[in-house]
Protein backbone atom coordinates (compact mmCIF):
# COMPACT_ATOMS: atom_id res chain seq x y z
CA UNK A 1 0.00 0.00 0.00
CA UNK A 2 1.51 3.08 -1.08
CA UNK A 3 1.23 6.43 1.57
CA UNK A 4 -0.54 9.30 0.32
CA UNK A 5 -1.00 12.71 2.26
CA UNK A 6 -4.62 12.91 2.20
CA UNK A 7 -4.58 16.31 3.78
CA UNK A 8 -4.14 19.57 1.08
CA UNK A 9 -1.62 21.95 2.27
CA UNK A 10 -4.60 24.56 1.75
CA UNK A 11 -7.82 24.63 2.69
CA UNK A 12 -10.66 24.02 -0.38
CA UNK A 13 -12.22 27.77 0.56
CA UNK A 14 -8.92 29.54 0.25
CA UNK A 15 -8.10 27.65 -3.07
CA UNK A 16 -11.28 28.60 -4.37
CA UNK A 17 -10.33 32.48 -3.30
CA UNK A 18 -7.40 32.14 -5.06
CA UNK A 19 -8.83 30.67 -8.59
CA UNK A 20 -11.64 33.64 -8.55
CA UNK A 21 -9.43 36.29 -7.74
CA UNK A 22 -6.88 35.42 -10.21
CA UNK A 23 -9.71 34.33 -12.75
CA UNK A 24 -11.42 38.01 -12.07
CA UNK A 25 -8.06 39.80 -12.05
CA UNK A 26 -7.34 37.87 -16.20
CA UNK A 27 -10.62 39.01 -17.43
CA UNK A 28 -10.16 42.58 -16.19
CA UNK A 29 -7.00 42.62 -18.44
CA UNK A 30 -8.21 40.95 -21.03
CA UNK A 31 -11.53 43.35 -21.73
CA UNK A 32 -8.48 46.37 -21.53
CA UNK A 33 -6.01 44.84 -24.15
CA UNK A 34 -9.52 44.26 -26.30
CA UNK A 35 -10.53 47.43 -25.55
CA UNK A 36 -6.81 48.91 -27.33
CA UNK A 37 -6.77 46.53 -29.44
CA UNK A 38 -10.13 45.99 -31.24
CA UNK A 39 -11.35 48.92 -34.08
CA UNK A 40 -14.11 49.76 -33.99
CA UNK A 41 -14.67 48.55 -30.28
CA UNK A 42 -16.61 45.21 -29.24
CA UNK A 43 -18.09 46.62 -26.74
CA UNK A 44 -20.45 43.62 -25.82
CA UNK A 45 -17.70 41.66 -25.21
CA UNK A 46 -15.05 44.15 -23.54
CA UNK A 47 -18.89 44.74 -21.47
CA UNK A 48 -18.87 40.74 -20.78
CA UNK A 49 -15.28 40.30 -19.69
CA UNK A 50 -15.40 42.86 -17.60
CA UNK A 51 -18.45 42.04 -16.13
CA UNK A 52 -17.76 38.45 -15.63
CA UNK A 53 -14.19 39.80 -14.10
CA UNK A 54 -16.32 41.96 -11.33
CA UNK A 55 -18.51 38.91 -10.60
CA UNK A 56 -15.26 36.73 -9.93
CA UNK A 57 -13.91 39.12 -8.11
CA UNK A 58 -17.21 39.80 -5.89
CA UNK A 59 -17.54 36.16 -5.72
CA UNK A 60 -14.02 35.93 -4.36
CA UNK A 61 -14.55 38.22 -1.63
CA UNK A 62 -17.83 36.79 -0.80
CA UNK A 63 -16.08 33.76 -0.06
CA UNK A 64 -13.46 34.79 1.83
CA UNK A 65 -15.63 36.94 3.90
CA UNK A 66 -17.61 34.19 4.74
CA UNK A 67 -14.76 31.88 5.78
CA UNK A 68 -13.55 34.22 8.17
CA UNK A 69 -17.18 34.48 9.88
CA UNK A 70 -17.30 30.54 10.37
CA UNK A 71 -13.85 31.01 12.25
């Protein structure tokens, strides 16, 4: 039988923080390099990125915020 760690060096809540913050944090730059870079301006999907980036975000900090109240 082969030993495994079963235990994650981080918790599932703060790897999920991590993942929408950096996921929200891509999009933001993304719908700015489309925004310079696209003629004449998308700007349903510079509107979407962004968006979606906020939500991430918001979702991140919901999260974390919620994590530290079950502390």
């Amino acid at each position: 039988m082969s030993s495994r760690d079963s235990l994650s060096a981080t918790p599932p809540r703060t790897s999920l923080v991590l993942i929408l913050t950096g996921l929200g944090g891509l999009l933001m730059v993304i719908g700015v390099i489309a925004l310079i870079a696209t003629d004449p301006v998308n700007w349903f999907g510079i509107g979407l990125a962004w968006f979606a980036g906020l939500y991430s975000l918001f979702m991140a900090r919901l999260v974390r915020n919620r994590s530290l109240e079950s502390r």
